[in-house]
PDB file of N, CA and C in Angstrom:
ATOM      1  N   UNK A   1     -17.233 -56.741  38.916  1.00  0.00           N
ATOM      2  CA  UNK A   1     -16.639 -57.488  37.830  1.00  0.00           C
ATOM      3  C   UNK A   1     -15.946 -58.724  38.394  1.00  0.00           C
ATOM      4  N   UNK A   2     -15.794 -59.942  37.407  1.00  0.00           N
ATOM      5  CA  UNK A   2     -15.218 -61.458  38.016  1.00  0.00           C
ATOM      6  C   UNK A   2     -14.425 -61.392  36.586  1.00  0.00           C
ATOM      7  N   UNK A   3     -13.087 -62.738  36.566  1.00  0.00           N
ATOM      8  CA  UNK A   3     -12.188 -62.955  36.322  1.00  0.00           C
ATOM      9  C   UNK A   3     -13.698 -63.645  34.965  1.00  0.00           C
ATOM     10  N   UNK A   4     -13.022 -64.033  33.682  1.00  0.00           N
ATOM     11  CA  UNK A   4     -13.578 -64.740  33.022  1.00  0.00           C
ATOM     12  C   UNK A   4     -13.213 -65.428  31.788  1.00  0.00           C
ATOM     13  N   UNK A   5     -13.603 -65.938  31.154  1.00  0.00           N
ATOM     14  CA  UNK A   5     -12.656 -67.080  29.856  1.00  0.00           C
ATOM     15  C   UNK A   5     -13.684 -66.941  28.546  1.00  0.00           C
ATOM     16  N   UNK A   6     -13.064 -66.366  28.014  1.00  0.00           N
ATOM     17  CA  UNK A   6     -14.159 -66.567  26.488  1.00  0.00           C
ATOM     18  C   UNK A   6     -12.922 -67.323  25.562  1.00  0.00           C
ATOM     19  N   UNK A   7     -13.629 -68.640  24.948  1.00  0.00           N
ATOM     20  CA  UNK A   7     -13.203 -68.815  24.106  1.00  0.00           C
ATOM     21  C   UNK A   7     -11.625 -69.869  24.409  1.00  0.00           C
ATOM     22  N   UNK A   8     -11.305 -70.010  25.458  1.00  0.00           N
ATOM     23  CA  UNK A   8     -10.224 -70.721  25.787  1.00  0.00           C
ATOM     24  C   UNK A   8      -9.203 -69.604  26.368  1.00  0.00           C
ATOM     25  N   UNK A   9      -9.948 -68.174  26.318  1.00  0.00           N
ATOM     26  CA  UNK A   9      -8.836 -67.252  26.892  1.00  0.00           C
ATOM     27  C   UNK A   9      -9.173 -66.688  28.353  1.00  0.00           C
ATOM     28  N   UNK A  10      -8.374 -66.657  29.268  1.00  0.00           N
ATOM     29  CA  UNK A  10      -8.535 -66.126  30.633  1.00  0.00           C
ATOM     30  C   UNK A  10      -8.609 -64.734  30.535  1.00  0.00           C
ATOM     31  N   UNK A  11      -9.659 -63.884  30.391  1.00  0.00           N
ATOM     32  CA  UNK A  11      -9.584 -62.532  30.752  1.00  0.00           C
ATOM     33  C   UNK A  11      -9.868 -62.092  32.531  1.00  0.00           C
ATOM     34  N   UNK A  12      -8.643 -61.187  32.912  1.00  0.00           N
ATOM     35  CA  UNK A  12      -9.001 -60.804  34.163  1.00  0.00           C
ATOM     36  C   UNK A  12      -9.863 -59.761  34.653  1.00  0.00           C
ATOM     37  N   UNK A  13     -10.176 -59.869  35.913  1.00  0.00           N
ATOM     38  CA  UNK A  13     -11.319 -58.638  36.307  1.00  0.00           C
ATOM     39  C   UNK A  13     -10.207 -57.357  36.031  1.00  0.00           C
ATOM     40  N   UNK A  14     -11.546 -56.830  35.252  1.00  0.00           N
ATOM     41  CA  UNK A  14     -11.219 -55.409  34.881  1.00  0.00           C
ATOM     42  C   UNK A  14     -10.694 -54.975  34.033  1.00  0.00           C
ATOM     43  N   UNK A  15     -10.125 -56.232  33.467  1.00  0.00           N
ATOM     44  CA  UNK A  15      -9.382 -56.121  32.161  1.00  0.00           C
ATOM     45  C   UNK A  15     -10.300 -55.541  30.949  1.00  0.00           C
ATOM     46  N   UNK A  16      -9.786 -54.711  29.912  1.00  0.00           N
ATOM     47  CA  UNK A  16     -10.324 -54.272  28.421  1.00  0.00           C
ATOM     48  C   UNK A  16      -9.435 -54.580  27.398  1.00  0.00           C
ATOM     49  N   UNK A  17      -9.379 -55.678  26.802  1.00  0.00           N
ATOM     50  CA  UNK A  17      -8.674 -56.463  26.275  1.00  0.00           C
ATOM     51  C   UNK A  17      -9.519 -55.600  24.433  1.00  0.00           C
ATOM     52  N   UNK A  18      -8.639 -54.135  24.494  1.00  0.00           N
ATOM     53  CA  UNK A  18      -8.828 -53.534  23.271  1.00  0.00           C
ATOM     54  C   UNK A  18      -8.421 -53.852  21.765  1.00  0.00           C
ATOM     55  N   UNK A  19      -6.893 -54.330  22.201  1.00  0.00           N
ATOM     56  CA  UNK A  19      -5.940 -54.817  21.155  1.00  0.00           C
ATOM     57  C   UNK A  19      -6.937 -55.631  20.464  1.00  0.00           C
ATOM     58  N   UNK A  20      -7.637 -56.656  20.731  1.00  0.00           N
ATOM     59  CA  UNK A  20      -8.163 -57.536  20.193  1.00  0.00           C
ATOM     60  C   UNK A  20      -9.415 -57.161  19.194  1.00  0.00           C
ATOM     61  N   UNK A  21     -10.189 -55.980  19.456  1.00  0.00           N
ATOM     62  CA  UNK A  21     -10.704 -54.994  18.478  1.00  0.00           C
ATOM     63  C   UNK A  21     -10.141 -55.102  16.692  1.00  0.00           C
ATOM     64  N   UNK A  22      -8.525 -54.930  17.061  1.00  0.00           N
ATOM     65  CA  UNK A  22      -8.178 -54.806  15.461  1.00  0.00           C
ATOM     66  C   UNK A  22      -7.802 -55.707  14.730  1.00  0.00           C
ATOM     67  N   UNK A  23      -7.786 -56.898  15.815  1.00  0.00           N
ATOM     68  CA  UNK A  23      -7.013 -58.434  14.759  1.00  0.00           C
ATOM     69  C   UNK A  23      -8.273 -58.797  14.104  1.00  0.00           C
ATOM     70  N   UNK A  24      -9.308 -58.701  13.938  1.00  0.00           N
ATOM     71  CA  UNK A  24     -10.485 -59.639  13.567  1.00  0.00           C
ATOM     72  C   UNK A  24      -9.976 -59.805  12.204  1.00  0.00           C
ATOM     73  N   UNK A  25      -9.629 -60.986  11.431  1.00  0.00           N
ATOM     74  CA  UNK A  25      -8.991 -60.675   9.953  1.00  0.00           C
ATOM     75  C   UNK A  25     -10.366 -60.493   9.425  1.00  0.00           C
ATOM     76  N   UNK A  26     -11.843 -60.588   9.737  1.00  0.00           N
ATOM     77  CA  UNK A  26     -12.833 -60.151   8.426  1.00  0.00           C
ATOM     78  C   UNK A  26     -12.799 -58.508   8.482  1.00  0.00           C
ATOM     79  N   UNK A  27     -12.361 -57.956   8.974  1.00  0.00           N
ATOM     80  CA  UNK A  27     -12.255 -56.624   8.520  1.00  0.00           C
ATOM     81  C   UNK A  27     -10.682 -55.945   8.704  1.00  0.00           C
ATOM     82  N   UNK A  28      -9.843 -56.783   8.910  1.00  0.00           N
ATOM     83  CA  UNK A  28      -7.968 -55.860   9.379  1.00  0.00           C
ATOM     84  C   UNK A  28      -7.446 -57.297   8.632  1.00  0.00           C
ATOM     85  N   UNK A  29      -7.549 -57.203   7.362  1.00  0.00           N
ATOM     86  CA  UNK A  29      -6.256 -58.877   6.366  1.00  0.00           C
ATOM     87  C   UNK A  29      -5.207 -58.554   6.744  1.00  0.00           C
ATOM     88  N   UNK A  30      -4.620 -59.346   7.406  1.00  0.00           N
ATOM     89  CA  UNK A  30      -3.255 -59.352   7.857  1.00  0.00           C
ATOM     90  C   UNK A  30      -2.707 -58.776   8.805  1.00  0.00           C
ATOM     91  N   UNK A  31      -3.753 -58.830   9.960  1.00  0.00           N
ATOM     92  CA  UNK A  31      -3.651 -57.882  11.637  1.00  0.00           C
ATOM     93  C   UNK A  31      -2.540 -57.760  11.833  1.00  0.00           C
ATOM     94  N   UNK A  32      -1.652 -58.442  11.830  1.00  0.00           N
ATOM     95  CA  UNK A  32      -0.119 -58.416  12.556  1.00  0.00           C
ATOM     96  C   UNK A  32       0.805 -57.466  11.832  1.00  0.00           C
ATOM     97  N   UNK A  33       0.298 -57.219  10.258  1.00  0.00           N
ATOM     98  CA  UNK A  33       1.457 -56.250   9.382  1.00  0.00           C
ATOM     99  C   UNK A  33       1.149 -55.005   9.465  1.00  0.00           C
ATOM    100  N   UNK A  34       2.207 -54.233   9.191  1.00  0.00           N
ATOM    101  CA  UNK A  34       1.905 -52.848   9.107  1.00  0.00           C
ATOM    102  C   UNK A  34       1.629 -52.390   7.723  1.00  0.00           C
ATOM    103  N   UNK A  35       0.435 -52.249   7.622  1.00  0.00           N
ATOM    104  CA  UNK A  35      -0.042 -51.661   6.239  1.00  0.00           C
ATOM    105  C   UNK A  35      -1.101 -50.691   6.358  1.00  0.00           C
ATOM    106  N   UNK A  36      -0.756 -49.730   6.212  1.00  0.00           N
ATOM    107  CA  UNK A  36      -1.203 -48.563   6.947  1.00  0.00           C
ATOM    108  C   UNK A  36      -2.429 -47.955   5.572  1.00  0.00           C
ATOM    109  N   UNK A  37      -1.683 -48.575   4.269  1.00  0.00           N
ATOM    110  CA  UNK A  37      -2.915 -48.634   2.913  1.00  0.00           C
ATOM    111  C   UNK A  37      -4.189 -49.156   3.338  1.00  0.00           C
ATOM    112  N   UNK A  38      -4.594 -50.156   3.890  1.00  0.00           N
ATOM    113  CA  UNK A  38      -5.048 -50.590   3.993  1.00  0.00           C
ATOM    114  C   UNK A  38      -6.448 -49.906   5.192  1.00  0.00           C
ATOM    115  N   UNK A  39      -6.599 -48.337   5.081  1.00  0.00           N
ATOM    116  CA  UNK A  39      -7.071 -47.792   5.137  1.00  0.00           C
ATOM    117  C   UNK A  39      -7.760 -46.679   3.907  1.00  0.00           C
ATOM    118  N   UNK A  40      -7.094 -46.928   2.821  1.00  0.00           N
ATOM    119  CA  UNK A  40      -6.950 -45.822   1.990  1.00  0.00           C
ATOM    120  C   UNK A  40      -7.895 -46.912   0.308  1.00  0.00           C
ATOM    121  N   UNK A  41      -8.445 -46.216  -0.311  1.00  0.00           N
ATOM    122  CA  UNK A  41      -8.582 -47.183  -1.899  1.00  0.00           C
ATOM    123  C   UNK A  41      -7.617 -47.020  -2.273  1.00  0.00           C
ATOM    124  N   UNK A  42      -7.334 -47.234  -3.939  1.00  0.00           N
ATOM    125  CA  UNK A  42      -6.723 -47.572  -4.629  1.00  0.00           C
ATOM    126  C   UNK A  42      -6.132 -45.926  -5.261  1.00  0.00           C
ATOM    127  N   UNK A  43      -6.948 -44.829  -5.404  1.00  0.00           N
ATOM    128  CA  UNK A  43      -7.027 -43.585  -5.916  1.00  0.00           C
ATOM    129  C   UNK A  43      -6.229 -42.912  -4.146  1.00  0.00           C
ATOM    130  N   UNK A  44      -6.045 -43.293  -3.121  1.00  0.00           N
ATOM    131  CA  UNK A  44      -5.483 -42.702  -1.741  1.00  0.00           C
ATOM    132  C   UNK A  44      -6.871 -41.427  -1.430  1.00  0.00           C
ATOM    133  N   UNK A  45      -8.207 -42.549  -1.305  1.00  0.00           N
ATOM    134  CA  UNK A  45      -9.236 -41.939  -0.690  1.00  0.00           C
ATOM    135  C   UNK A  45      -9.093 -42.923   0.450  1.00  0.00           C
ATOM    136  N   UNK A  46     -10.639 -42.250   1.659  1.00  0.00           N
ATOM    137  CA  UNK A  46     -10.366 -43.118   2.774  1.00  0.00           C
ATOM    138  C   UNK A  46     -11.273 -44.346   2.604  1.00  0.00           C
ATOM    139  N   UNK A  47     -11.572 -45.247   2.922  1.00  0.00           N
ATOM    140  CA  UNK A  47     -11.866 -46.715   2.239  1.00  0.00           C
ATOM    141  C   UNK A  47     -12.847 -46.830   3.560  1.00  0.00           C
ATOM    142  N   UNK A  48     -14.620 -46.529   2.607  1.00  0.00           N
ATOM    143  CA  UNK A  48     -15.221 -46.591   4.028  1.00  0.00           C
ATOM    144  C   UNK A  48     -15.594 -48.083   3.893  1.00  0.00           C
ATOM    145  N   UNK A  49     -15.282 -48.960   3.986  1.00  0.00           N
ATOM    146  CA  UNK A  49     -15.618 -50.375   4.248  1.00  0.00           C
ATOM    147  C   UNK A  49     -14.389 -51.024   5.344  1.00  0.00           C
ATOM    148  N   UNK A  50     -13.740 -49.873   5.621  1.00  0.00           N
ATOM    149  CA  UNK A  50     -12.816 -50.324   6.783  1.00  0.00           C
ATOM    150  C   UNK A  50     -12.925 -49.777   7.904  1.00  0.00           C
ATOM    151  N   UNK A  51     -13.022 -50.471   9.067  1.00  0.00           N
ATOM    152  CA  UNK A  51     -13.523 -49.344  10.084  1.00  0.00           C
ATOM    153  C   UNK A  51     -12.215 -48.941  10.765  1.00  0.00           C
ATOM    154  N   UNK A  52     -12.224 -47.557  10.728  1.00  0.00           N
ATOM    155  CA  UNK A  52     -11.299 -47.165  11.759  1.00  0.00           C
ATOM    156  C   UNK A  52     -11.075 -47.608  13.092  1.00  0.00           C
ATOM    157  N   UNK A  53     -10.143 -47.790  14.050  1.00  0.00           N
ATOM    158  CA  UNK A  53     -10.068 -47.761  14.925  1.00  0.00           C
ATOM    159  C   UNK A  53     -10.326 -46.600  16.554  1.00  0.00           C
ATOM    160  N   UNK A  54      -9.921 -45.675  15.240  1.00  0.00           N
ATOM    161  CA  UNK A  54     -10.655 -43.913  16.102  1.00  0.00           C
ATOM    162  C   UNK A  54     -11.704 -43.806  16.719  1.00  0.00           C
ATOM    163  N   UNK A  55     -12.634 -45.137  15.939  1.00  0.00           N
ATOM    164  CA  UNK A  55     -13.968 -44.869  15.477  1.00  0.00           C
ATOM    165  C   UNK A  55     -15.072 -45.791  16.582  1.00  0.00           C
ATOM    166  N   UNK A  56     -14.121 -46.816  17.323  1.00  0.00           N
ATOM    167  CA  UNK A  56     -14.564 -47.386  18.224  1.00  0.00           C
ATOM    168  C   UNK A  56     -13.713 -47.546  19.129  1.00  0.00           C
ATOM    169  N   UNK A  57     -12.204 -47.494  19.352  1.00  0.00           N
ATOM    170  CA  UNK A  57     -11.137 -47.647  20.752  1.00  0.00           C
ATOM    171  C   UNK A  57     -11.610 -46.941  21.625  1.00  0.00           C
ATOM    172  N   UNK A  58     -12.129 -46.442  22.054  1.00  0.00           N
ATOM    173  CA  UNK A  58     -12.489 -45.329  23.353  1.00  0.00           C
ATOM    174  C   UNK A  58     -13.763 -45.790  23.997  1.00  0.00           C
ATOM    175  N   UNK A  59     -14.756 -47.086  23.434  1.00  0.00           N
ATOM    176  CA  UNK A  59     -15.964 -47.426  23.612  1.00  0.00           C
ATOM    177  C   UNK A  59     -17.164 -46.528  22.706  1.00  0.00           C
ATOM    178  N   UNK A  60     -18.202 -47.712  22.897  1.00  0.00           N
ATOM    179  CA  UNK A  60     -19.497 -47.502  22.101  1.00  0.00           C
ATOM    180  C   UNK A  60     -19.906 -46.281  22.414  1.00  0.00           C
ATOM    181  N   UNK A  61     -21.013 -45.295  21.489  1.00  0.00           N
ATOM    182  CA  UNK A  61     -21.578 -44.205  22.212  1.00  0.00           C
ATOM    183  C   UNK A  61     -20.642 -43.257  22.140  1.00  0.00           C
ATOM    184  N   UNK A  62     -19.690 -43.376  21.785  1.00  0.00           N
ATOM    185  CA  UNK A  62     -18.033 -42.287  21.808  1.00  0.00           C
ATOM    186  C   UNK A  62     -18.884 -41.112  21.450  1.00  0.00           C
ATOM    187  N   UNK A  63     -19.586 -41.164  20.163  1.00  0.00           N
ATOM    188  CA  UNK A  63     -18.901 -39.739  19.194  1.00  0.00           C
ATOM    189  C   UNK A  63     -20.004 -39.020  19.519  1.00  0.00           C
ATOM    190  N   UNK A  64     -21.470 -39.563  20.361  1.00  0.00           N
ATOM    191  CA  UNK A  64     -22.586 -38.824  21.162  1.00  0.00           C
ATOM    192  C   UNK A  64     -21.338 -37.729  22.341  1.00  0.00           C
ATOM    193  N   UNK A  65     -20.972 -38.313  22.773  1.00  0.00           N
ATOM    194  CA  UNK A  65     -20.685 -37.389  23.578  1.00  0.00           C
ATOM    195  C   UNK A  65     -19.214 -37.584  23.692  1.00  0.00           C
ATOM    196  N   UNK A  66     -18.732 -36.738  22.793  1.00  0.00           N
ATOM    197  CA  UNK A  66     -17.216 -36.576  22.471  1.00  0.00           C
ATOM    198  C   UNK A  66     -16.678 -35.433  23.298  1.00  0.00           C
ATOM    199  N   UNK A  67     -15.503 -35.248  23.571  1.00  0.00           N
ATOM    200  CA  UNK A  67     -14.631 -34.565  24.441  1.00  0.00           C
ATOM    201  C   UNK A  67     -14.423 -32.994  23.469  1.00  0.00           C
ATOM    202  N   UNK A  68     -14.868 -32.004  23.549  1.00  0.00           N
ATOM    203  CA  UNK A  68     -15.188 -30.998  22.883  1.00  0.00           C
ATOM    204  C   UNK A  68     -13.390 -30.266  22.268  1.00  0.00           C
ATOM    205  N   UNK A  69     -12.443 -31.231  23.095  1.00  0.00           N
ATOM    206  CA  UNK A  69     -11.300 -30.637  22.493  1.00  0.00           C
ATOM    207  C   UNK A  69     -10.310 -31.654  21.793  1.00  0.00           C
ATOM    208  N   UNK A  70     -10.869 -32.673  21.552  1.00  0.00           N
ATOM    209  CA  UNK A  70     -10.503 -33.956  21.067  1.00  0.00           C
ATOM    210  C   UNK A  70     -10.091 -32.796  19.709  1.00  0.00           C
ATOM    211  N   UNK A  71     -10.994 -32.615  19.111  1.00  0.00           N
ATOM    212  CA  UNK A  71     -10.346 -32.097  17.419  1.00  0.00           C
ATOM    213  C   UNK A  71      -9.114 -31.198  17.898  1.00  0.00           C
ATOM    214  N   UNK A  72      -9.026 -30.236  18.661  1.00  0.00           N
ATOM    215  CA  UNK A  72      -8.119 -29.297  19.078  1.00  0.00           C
ATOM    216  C   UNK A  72      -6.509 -30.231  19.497  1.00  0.00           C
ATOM    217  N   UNK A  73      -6.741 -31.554  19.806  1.00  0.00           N
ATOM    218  CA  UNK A  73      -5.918 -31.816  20.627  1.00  0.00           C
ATOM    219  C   UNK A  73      -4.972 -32.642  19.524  1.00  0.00           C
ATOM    220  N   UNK A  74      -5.894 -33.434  18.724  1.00  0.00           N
ATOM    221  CA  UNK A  74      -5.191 -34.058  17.493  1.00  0.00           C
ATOM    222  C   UNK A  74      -4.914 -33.053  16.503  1.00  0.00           C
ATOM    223  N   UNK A  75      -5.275 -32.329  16.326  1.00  0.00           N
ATOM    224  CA  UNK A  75      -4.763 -31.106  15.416  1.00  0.00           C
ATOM    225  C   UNK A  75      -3.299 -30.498  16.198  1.00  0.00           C
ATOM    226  N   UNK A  76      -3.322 -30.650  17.483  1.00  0.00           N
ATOM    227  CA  UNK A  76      -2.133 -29.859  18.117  1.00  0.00           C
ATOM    228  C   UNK A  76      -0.888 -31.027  17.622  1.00  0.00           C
ATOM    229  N   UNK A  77      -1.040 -31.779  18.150  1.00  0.00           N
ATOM    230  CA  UNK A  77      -0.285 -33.652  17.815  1.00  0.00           C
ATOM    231  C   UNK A  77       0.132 -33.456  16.211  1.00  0.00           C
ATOM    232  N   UNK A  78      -0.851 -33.846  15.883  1.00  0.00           N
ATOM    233  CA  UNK A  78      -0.322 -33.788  14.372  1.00  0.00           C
ATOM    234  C   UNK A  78       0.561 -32.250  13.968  1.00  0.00           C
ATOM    235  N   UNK A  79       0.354 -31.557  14.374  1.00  0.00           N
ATOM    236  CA  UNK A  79       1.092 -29.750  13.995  1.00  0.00           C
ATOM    237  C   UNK A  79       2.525 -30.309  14.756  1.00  0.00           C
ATOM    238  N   UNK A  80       2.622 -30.848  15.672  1.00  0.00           N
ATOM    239  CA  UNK A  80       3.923 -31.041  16.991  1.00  0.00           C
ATOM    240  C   UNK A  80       4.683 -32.039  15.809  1.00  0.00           C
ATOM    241  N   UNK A  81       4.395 -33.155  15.348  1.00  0.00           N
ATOM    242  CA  UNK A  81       4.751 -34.135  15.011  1.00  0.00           C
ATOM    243  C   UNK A  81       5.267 -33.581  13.146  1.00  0.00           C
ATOM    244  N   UNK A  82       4.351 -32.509  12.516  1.00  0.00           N
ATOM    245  CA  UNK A  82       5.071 -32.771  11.267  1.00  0.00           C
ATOM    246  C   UNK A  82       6.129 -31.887  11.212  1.00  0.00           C
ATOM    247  N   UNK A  83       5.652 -30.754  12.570  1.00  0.00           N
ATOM    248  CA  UNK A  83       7.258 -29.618  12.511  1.00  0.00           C
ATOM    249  C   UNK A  83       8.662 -30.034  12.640  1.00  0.00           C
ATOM    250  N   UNK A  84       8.322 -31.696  13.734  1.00  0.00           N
ATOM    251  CA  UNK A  84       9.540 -32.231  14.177  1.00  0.00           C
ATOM    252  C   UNK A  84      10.327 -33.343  12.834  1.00  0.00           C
ATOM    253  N   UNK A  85       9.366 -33.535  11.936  1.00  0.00           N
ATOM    254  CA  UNK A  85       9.691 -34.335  10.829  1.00  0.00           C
ATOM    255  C   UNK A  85      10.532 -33.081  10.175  1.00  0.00           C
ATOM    256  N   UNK A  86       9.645 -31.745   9.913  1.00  0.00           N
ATOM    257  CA  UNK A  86      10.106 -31.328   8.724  1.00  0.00           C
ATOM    258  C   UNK A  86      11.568 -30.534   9.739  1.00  0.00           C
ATOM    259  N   UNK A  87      11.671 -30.194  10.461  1.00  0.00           N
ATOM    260  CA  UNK A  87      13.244 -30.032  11.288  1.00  0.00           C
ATOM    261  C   UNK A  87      13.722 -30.274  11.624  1.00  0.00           C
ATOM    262  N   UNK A  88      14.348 -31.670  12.148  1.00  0.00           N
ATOM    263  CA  UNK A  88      15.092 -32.340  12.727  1.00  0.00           C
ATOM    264  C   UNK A  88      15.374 -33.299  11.703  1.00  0.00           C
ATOM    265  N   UNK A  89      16.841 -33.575  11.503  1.00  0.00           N
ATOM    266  CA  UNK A  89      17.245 -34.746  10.727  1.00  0.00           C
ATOM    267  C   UNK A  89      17.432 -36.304  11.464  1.00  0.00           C
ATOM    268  N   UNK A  90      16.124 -37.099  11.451  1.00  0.00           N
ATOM    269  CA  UNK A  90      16.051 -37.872  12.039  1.00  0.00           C
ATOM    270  C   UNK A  90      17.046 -39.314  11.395  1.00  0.00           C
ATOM    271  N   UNK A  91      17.570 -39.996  11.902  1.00  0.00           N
ATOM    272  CA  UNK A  91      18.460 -40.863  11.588  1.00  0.00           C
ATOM    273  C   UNK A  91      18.943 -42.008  13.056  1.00  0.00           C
ATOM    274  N   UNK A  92      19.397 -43.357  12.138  1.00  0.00           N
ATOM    275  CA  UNK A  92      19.837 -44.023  13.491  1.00  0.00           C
ATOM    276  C   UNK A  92      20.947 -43.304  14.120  1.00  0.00           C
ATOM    277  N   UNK A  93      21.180 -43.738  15.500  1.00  0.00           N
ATOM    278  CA  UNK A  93      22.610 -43.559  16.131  1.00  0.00           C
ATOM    279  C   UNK A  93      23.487 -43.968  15.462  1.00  0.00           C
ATOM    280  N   UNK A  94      24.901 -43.291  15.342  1.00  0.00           N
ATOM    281  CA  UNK A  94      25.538 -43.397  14.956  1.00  0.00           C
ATOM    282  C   UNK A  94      26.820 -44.558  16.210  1.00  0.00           C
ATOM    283  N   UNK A  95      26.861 -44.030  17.107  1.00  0.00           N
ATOM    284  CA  UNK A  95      27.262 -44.541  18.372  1.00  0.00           C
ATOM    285  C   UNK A  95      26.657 -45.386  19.177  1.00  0.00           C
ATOM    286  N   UNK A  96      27.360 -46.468  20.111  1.00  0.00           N
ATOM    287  CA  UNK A  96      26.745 -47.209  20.920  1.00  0.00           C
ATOM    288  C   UNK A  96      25.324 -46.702  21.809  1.00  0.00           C
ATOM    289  N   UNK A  97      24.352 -46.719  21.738  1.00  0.00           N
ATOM    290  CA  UNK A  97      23.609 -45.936  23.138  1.00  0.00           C
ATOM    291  C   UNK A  97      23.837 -46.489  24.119  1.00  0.00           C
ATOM    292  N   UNK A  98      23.816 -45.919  25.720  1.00  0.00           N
ATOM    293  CA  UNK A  98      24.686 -46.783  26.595  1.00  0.00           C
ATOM    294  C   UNK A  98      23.177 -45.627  27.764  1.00  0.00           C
ATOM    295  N   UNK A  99      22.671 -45.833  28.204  1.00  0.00           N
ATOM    296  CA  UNK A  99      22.679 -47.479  28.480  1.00  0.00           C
ATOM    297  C   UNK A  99      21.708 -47.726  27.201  1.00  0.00           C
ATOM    298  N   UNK A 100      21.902 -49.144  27.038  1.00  0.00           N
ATOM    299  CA  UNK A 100      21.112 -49.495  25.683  1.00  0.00           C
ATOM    300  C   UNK A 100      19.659 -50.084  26.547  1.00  0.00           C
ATOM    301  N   UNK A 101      18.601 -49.202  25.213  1.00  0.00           N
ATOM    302  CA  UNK A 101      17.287 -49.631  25.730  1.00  0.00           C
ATOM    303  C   UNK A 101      16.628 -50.738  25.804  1.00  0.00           C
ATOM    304  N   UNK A 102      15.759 -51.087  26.898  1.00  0.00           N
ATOM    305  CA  UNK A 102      14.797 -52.676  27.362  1.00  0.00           C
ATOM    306  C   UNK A 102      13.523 -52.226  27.193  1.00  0.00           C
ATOM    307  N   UNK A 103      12.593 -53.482  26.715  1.00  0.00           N
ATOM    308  CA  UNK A 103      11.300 -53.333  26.962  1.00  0.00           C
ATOM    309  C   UNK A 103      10.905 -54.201  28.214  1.00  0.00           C
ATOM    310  N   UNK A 104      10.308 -53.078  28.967  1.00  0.00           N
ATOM    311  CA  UNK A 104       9.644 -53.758  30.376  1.00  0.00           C
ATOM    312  C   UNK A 104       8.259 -53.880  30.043  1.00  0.00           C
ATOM    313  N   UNK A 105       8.184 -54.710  30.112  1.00  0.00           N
ATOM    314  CA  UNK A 105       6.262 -55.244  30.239  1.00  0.00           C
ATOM    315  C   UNK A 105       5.729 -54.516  31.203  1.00  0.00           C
ATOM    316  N   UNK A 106       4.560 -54.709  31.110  1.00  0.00           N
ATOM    317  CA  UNK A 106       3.265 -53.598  31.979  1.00  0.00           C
ATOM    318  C   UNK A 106       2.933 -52.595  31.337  1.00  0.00           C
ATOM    319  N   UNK A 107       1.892 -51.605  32.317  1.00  0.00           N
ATOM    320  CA  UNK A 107       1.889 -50.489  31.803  1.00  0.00           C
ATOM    321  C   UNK A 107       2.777 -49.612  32.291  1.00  0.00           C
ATOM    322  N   UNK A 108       2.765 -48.333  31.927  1.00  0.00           N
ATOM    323  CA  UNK A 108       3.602 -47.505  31.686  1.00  0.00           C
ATOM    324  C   UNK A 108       3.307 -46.079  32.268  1.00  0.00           C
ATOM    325  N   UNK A 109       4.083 -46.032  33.613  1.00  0.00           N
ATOM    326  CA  UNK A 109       3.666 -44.553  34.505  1.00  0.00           C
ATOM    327  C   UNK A 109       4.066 -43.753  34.418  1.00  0.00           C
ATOM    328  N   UNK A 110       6.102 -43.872  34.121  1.00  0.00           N
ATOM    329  CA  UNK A 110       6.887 -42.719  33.838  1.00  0.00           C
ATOM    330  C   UNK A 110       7.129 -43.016  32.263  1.00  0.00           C
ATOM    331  N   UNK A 111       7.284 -41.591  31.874  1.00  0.00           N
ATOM    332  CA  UNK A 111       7.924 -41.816  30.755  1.00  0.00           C
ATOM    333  C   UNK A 111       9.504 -42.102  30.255  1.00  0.00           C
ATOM    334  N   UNK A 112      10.391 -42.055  31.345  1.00  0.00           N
ATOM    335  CA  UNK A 112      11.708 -42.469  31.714  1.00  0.00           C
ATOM    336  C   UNK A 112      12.020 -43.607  32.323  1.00  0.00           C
ATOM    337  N   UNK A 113      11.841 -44.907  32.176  1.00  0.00           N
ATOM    338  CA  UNK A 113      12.337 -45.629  33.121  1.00  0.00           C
ATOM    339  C   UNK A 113      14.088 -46.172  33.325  1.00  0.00           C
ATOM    340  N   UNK A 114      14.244 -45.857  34.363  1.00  0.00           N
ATOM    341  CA  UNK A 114      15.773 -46.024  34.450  1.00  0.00           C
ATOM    342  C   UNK A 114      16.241 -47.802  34.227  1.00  0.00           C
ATOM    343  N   UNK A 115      16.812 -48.354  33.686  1.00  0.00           N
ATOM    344  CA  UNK A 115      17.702 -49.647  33.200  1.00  0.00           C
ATOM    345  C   UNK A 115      18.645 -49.596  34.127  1.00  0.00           C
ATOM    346  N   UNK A 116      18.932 -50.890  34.741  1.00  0.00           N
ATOM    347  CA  UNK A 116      19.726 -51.038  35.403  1.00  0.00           C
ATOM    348  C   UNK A 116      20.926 -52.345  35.444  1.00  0.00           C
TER     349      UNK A 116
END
């Protein structure tokens, strides 16, 4: 792989410049907002003239040969995620957080990074 420019943009070797998948506005109106309808019709069916993102982020050829526990694993996620909605009373801080949180650019190895 070599460094390369489509379009006036510098992509680097090796780079998978995915994000860019969902801005296309002829199929995502209004890439930048969160409108999460905008999967759904008007009745809150799923709106097949929109393509998911599920449906191609992982690369072409995905769903030929899919990961046999992919369903198992988003089913676990989603079960983790609505127990913690429906039990925990989620709310802002009430108190300063100290240390107060930064976003560091890059990717992301630990899930803790210490602020300093």
């Amino acid at each position: 792989m070599v460094d390369n420019e489509y379009r006036g943009w510098h992509i680097p070797e090796g780079c998978m410049p995915l994000e860019a998948m969902t801005r296309d506005e002829r199929y995502y109106p209004e890439p930048e907002e969160f409108r999460p309808q905008r999967y759904l019709t008007q009745d809150g069916q799923k709106n097949a003239n929109v393509l998911l993102p599920s449906s191609f982020i992982f690369g072409y050829g995905r769903r030929g040969r899919i990961c046999p526990g992919q369903a198992f694993a988003e089913a676990t996620i989603w079960l983790a995620v609505a127990n913690i909605v429906a039990l925990f009373d989620i709310c802002k801080a009430v108190d300063e957080i100290i240390p107060p949180g930064a976003f560091i650019p890059g990717l992301t190895k630990w899930v803790l990074n210490q602020v300093s």
